[in-house]
PDB file of N, CA and C in Angstrom:
ATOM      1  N   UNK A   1     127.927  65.982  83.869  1.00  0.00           N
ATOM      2  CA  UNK A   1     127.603  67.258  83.263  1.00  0.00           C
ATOM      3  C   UNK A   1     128.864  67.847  82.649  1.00  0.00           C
ATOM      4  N   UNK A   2     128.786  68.775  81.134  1.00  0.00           N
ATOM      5  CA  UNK A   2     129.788  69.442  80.858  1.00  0.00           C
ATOM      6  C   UNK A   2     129.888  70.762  80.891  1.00  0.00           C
ATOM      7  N   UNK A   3     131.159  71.587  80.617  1.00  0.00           N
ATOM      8  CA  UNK A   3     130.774  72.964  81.143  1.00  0.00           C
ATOM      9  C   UNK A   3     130.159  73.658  79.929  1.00  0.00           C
ATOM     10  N   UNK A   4     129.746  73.255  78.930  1.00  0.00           N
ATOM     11  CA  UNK A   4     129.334  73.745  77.743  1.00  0.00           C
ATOM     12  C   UNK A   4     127.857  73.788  78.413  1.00  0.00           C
ATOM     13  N   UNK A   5     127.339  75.225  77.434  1.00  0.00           N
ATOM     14  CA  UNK A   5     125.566  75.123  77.909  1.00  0.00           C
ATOM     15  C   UNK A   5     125.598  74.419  76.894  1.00  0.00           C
ATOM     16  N   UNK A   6     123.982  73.189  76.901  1.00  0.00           N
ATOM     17  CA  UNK A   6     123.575  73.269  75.656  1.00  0.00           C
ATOM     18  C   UNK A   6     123.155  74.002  74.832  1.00  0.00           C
ATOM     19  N   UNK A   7     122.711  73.395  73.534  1.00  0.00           N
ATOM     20  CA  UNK A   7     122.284  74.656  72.386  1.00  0.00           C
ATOM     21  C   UNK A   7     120.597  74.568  72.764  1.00  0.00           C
ATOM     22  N   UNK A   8     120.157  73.992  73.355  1.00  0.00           N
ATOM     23  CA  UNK A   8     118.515  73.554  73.810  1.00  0.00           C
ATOM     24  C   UNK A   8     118.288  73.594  75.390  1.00  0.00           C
ATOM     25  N   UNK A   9     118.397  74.645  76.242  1.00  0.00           N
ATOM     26  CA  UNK A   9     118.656  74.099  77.382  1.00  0.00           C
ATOM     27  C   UNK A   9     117.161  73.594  78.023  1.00  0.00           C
ATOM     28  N   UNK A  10     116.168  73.776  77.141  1.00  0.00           N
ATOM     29  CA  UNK A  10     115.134  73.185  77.888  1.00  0.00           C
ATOM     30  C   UNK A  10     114.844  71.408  77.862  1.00  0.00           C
ATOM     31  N   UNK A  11     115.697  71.837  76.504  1.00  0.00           N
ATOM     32  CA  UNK A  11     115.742  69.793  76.231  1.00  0.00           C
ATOM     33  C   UNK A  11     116.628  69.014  77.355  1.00  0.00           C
ATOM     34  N   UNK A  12     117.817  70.027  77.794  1.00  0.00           N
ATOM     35  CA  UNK A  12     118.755  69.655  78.632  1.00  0.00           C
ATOM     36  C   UNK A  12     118.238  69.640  79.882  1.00  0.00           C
ATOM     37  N   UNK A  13     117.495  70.541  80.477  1.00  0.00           N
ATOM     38  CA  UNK A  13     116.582  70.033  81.932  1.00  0.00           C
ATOM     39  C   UNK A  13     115.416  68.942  81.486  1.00  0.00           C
ATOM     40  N   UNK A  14     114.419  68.986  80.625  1.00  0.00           N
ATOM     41  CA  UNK A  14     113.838  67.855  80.424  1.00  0.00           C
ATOM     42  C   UNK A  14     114.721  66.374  80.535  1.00  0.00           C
ATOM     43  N   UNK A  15     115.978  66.490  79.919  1.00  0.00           N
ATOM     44  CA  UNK A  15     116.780  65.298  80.433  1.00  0.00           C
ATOM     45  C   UNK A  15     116.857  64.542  81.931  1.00  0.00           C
ATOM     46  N   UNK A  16     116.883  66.286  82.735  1.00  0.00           N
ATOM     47  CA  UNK A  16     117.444  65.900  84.150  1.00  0.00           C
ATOM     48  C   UNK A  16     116.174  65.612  85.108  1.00  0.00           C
ATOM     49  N   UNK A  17     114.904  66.498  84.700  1.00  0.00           N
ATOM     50  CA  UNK A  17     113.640  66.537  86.002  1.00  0.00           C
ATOM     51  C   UNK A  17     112.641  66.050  84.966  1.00  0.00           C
ATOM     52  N   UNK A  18     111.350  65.953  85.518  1.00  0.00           N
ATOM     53  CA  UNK A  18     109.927  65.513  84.637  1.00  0.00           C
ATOM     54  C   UNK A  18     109.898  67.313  84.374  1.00  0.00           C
ATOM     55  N   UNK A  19     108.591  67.528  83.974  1.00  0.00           N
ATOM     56  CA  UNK A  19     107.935  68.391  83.202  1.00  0.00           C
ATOM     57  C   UNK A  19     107.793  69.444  84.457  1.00  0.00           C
ATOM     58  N   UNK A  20     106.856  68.861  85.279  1.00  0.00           N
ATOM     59  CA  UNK A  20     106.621  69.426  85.985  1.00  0.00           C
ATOM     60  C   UNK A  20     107.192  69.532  87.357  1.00  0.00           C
ATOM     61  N   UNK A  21     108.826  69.453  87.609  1.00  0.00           N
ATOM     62  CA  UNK A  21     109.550  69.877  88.404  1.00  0.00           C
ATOM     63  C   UNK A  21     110.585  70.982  87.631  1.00  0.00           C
ATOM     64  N   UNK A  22     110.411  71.525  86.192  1.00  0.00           N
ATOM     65  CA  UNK A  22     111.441  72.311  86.219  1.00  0.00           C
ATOM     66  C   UNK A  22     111.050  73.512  86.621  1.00  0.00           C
ATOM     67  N   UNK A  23     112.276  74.364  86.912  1.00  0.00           N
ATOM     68  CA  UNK A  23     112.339  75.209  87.708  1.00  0.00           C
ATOM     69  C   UNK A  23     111.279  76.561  87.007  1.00  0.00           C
ATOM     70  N   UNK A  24     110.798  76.617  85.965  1.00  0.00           N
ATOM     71  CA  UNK A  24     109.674  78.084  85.123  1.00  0.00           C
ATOM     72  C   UNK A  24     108.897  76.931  84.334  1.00  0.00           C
ATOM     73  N   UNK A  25     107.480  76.525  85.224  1.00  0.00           N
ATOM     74  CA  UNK A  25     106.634  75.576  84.683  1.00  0.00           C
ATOM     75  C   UNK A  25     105.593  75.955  85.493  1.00  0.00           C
ATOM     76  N   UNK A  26     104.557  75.860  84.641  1.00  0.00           N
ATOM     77  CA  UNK A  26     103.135  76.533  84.070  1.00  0.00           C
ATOM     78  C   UNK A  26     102.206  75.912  83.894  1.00  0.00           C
ATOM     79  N   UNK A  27     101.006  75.704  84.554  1.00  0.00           N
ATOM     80  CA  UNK A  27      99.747  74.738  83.765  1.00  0.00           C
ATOM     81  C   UNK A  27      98.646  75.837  83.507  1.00  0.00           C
ATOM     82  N   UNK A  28      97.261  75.053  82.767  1.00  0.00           N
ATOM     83  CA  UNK A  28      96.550  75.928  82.751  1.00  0.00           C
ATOM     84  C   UNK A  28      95.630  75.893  84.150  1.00  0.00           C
ATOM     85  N   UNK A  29      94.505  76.204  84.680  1.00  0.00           N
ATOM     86  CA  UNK A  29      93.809  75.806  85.964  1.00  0.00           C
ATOM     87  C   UNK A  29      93.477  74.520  85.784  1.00  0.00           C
ATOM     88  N   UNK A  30      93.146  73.849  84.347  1.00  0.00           N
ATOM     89  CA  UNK A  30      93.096  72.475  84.297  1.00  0.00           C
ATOM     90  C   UNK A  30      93.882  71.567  84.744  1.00  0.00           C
ATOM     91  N   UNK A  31      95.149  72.067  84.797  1.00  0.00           N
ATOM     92  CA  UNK A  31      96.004  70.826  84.407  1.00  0.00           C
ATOM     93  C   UNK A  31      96.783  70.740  83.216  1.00  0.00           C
ATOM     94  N   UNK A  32      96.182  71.289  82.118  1.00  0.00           N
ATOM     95  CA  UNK A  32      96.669  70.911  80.277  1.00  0.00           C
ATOM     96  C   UNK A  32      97.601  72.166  80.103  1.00  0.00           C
ATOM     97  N   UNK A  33      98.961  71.778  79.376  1.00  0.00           N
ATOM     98  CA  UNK A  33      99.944  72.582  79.228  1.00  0.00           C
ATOM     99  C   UNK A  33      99.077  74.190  78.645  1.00  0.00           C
ATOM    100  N   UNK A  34     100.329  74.940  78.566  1.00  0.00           N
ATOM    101  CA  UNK A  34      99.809  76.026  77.739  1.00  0.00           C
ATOM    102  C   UNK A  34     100.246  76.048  76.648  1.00  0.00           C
ATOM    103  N   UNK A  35      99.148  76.821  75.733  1.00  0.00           N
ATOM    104  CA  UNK A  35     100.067  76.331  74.254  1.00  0.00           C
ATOM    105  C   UNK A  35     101.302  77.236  73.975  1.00  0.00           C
ATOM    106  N   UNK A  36     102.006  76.851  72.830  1.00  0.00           N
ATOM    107  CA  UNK A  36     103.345  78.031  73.110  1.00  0.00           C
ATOM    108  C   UNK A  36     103.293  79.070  72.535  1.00  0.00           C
ATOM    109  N   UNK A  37     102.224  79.378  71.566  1.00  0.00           N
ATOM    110  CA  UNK A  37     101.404  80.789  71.028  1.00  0.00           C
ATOM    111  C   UNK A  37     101.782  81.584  71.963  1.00  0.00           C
ATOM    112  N   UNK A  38     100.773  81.584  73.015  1.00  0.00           N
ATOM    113  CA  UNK A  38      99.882  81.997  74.110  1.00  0.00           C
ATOM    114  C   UNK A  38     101.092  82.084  75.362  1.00  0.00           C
ATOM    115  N   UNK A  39     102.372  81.678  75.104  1.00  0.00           N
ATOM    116  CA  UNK A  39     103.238  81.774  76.003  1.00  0.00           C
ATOM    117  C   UNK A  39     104.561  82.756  75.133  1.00  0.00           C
ATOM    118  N   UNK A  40     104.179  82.715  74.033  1.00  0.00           N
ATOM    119  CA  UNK A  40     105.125  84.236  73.435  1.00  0.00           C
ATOM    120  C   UNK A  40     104.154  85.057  73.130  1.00  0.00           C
ATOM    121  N   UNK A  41     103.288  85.002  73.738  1.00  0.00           N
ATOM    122  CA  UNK A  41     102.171  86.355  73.266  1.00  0.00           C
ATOM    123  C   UNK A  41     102.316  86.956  74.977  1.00  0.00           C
ATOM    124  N   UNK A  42     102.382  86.068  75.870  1.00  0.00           N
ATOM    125  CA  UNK A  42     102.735  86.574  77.213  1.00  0.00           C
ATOM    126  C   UNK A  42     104.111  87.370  77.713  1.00  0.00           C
ATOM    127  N   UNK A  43     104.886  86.984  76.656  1.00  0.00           N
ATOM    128  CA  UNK A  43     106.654  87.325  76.855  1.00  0.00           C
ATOM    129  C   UNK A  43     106.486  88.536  76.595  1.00  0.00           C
ATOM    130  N   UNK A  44     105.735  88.720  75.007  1.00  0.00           N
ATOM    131  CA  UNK A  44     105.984  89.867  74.459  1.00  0.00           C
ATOM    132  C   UNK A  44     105.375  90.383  75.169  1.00  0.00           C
ATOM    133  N   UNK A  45     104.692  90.593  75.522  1.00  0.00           N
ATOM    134  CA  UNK A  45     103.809  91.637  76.900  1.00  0.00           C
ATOM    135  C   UNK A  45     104.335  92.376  77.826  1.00  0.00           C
ATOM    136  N   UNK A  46     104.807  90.926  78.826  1.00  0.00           N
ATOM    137  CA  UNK A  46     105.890  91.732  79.638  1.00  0.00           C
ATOM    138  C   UNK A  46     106.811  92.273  78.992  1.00  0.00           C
ATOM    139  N   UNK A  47     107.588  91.775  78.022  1.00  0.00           N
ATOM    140  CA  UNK A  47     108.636  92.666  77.422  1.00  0.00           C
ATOM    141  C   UNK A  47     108.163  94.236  76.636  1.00  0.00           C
ATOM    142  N   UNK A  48     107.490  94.330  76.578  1.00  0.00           N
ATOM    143  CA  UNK A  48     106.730  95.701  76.126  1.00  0.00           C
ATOM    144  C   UNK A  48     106.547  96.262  77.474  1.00  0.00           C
ATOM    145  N   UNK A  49     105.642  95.954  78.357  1.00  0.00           N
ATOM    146  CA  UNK A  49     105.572  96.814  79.709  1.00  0.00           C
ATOM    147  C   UNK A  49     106.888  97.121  80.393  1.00  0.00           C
ATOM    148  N   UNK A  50     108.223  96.141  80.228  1.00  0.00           N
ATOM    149  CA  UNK A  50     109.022  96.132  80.766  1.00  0.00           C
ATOM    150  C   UNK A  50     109.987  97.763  81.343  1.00  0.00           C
ATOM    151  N   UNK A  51     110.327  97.695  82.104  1.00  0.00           N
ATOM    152  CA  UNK A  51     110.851  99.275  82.312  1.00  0.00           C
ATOM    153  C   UNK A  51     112.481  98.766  83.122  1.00  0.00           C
ATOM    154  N   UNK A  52     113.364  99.479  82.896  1.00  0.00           N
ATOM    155  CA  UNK A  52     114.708  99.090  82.995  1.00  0.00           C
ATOM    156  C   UNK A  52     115.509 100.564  83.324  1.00  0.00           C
ATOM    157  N   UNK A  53     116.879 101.185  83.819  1.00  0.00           N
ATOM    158  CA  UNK A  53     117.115 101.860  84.168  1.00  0.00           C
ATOM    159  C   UNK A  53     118.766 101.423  84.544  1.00  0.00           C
ATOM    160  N   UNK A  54     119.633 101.925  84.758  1.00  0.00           N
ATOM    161  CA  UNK A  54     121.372 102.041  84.958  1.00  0.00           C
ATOM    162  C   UNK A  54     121.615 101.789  86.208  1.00  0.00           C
ATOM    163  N   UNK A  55     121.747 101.130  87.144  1.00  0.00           N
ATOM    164  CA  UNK A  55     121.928 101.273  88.392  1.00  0.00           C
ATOM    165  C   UNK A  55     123.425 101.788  88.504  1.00  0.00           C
ATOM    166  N   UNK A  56     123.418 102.335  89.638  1.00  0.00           N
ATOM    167  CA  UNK A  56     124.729 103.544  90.406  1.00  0.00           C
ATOM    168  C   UNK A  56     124.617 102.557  91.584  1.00  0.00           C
ATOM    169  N   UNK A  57     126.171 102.983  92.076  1.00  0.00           N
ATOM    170  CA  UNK A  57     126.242 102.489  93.300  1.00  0.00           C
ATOM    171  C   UNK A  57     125.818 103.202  94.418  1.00  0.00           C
ATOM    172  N   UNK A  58     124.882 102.398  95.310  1.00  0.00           N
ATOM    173  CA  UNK A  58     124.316 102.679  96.371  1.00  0.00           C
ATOM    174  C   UNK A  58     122.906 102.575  96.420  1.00  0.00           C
ATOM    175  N   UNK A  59     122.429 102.818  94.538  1.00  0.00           N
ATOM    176  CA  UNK A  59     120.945 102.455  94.213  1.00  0.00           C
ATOM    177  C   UNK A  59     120.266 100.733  95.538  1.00  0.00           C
ATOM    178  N   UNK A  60     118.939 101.540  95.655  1.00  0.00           N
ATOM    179  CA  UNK A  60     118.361 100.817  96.751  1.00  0.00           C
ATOM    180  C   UNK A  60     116.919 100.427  95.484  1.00  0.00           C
ATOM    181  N   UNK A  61     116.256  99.293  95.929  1.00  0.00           N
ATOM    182  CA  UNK A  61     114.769  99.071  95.180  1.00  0.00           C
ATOM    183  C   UNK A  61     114.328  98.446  95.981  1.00  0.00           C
ATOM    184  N   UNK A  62     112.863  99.089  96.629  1.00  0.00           N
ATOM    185  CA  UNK A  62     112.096  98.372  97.534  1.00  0.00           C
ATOM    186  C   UNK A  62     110.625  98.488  96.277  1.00  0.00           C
ATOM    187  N   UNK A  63     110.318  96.946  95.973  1.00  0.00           N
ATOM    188  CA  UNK A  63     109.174  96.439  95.334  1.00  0.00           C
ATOM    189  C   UNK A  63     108.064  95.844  96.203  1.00  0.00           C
ATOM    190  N   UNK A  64     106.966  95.862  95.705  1.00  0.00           N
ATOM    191  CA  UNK A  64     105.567  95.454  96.043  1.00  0.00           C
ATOM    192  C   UNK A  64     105.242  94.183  95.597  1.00  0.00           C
ATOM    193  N   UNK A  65     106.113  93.234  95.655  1.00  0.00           N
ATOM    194  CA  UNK A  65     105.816  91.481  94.998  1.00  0.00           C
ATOM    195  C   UNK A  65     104.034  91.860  94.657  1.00  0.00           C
ATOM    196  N   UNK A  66     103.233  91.767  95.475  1.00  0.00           N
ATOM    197  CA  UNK A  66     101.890  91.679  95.029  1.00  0.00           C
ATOM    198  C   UNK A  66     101.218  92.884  93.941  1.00  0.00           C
ATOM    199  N   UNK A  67     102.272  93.442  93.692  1.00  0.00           N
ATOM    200  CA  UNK A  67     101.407  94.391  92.750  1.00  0.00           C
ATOM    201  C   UNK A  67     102.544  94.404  91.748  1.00  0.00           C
ATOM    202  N   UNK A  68     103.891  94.106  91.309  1.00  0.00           N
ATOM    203  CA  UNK A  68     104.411  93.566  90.181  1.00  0.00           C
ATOM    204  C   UNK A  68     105.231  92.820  89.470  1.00  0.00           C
ATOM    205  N   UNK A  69     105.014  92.609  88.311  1.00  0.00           N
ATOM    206  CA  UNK A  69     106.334  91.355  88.380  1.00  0.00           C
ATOM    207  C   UNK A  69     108.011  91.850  88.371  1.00  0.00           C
ATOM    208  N   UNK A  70     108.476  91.400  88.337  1.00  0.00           N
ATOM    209  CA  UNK A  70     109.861  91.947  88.586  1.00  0.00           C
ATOM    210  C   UNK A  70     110.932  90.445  88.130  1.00  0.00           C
ATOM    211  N   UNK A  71     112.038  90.999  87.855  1.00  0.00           N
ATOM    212  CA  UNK A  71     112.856  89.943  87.321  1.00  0.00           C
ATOM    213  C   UNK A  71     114.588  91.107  87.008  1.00  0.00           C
ATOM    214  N   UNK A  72     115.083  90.493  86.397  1.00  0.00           N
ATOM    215  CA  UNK A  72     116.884  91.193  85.825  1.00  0.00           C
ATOM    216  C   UNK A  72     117.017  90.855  84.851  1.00  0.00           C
ATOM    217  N   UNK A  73     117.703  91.493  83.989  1.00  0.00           N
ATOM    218  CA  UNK A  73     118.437  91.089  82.857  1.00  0.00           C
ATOM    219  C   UNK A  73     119.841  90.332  83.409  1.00  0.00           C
ATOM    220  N   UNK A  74     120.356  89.572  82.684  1.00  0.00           N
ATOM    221  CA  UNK A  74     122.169  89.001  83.083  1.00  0.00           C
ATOM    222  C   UNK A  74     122.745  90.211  83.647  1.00  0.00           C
ATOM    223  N   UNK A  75     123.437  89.539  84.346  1.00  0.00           N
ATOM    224  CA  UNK A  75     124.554  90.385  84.848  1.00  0.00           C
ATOM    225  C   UNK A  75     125.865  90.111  85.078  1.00  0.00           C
ATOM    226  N   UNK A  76     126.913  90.611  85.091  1.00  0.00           N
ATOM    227  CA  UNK A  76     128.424  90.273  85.651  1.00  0.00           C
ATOM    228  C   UNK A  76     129.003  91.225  86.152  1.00  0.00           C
ATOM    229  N   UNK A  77     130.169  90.652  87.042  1.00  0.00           N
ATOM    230  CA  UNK A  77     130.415  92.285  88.134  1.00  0.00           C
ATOM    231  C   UNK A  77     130.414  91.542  89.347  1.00  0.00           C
ATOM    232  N   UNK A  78     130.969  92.381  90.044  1.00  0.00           N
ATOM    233  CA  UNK A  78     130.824  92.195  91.720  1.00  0.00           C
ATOM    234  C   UNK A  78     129.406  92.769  92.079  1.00  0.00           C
ATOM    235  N   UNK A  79     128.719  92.298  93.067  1.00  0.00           N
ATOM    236  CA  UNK A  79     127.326  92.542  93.368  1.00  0.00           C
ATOM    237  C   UNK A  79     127.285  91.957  95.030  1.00  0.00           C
ATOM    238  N   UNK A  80     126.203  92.752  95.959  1.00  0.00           N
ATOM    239  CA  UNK A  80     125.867  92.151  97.089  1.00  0.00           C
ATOM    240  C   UNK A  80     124.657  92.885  97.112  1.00  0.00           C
ATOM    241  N   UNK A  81     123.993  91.317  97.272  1.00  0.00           N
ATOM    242  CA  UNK A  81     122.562  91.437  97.201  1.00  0.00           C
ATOM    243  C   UNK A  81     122.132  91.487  98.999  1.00  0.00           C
ATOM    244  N   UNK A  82     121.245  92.261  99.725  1.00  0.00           N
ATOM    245  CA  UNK A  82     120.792  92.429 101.008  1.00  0.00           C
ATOM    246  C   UNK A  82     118.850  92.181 100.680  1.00  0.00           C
ATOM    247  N   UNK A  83     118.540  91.666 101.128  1.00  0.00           N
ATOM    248  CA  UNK A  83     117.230  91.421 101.218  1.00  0.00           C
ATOM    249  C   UNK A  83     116.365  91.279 102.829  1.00  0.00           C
ATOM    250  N   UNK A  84     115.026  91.968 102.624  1.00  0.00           N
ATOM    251  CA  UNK A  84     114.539  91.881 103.559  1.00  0.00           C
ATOM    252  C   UNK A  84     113.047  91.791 103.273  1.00  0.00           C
ATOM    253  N   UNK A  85     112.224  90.879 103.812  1.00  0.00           N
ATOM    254  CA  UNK A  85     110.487  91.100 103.487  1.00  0.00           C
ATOM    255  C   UNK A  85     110.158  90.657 104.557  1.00  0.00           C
ATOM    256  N   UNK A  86     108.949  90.944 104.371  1.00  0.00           N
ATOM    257  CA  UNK A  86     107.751  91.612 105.450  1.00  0.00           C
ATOM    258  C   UNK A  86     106.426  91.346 104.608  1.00  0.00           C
ATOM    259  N   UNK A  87     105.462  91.107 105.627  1.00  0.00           N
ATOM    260  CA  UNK A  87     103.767  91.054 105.108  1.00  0.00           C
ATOM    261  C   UNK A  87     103.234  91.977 105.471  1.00  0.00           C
TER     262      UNK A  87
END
């Protein structure tokens, strides 16, 4: 491996795993891929609902996994992540 990303990094994990071991992979209930329309018509979605905010130090976020999606933008910085879940 080099320390350069590629310019394709999905071509670059297709190199390393099959299809269906990379790490953000998707079927339909069939089985048959999704088309990639229908997978930037999904992006833009979430990215429209998306809601974002400045974090301060000391900021706390306790989420409901079953009621939404959740994810980060990049980040850099010192950070300590504490986690805890429960059913």
């Amino acid at each position: 491996m080099t320390d350069v990303i590629p310019a394709d990094p999905a071509q670059a994990l297709l190199s390393l795993y099959d299809e269906a071991d990379l790490p953000r992979n998707a079927y339909l209930g069939d089985g048959s891929p999704i088309d990639e329309a229908d997978l930037a018509a999904a992006k833009a979605a979430y990215d429209e609902a998306a809601y974002g905010f400045p974090w301060r130090r000391g900021d706390l976020m306790i989420i409901n996994n079953m009621l939404c999606a959740h994810g980060r933008d990049p980040f850099t910085g010192a950070r300590r992540i504490l986690v805890a879940m429960t059913a």
